[in-house]
Protein backbone atom coordinates (compact mmCIF):
# COMPACT_ATOMS: atom_id res chain seq x y z
CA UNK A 1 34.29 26.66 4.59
CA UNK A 2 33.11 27.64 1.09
CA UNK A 3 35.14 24.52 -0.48
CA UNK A 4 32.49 22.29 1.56
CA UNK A 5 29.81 23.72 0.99
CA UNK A 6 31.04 24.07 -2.94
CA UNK A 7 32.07 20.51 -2.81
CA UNK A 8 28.25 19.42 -1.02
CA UNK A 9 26.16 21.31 -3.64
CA UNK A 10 28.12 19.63 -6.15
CA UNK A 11 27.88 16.27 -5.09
CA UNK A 12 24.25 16.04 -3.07
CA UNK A 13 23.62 13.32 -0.60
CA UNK A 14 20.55 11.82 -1.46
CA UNK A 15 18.48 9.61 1.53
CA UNK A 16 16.07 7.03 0.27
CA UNK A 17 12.86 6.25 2.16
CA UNK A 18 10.78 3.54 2.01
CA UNK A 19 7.47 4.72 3.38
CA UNK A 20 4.12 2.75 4.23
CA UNK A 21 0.58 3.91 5.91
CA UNK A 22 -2.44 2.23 6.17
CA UNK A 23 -4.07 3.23 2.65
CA UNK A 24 -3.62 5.04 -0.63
CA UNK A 25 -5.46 8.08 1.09
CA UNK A 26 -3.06 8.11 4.40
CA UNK A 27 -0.22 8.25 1.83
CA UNK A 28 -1.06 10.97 -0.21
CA UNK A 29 -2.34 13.03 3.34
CA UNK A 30 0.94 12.50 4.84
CA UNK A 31 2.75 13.18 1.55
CA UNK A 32 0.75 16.84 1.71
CA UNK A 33 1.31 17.16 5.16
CA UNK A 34 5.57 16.69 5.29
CA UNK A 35 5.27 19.22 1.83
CA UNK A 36 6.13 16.34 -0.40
CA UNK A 37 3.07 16.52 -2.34
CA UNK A 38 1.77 20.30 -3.25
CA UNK A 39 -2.44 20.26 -3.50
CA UNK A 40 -3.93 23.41 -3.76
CA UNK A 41 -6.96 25.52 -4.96
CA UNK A 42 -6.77 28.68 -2.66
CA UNK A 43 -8.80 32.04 -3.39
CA UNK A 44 -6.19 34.96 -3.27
CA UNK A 45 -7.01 38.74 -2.40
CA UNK A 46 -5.48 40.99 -5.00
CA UNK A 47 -5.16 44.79 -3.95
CA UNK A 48 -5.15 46.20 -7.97
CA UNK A 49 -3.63 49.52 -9.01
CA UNK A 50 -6.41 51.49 -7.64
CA UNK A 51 -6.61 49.84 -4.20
CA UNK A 52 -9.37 48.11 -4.45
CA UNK A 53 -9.24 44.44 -3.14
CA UNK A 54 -9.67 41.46 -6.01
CA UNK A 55 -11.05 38.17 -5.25
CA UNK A 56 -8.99 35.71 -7.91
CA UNK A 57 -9.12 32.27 -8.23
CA UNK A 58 -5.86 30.86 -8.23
CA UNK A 59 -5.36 27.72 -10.37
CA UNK A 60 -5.04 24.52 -8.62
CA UNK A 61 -1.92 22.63 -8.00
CA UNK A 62 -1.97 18.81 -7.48
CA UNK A 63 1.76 17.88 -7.83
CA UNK A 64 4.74 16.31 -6.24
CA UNK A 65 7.62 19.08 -4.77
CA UNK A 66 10.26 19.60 -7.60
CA UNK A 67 13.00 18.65 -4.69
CA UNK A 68 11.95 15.06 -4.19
CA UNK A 69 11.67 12.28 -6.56
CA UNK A 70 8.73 9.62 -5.61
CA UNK A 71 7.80 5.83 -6.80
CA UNK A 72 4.31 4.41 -5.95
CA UNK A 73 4.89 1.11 -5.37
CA UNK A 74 1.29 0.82 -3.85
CA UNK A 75 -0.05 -2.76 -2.51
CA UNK A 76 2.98 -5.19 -2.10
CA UNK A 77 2.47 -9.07 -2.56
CA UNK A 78 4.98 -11.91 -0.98
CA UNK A 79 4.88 -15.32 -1.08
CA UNK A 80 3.96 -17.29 1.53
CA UNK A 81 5.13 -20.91 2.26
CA UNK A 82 2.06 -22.60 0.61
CA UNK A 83 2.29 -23.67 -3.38
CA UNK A 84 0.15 -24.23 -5.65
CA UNK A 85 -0.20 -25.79 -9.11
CA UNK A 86 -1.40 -23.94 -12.47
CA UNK A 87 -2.65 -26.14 -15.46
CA UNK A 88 0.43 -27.06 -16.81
CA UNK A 89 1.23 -28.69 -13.44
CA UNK A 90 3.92 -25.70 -12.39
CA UNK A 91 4.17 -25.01 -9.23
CA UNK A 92 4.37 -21.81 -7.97
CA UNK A 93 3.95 -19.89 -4.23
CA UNK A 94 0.74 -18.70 -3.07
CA UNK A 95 1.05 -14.75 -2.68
CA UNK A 96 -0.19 -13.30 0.04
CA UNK A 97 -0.50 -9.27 0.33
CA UNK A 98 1.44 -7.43 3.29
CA UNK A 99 -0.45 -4.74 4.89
CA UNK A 100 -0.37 -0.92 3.46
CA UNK A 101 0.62 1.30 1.00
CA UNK A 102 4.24 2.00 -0.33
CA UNK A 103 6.01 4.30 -2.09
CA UNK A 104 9.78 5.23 -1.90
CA UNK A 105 10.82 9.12 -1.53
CA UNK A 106 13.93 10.36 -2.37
């Protein structure tokens, strides 16, 4: 049993997700919410030598976990089936944007 578990932390498994909501602000709520994304600024209680309870500020913390990696892809353009034609008479597709926002979690 400890050869397998040797054998896994050696060699992690790593899961790719490709994740959309409905805005930039859904993202980074969701991102908080599933611990992805750590965003703090908490007040702590301190009981010092004597006993007597501190009120310290703790320093805030807007950053993504250490255990995942994360790309903001953000707002995602395709081309649709229309064309167009630039000055130089190229022609190229109309882009149309697909709903969302998207970034990709590993």
């Amino acid at each position: 049993m400890e050869e397998i578990i040797e054998e896994v932390v050696d060699n992690p498994v790593y899961q790719d997700l490709c994740l959309k909501a409905a805005n930039e602000e859904a993202m980074m709520q969701a991102l908080i919410a599933a611990g992805v994304w750590i965003k703090t600024d908490e007040v702590a209680e301190v009981v010092d030598e004597e006993g007597v309870v501190v009120t310290a500020a703790q320093p805030a913390v807007d950053q993504l976990n250490s255990a995942y990696l994360l790309d903001v892809i953000g707002q995602i353009w395709k081309p649709t089936e229309a064309t167009q034609t630039d000055e130089e008479g190229n022609e190229m597709p109309v882009m149309a944007l697909v709903d969302g926002w998207h970034v990709n979690l590993r």
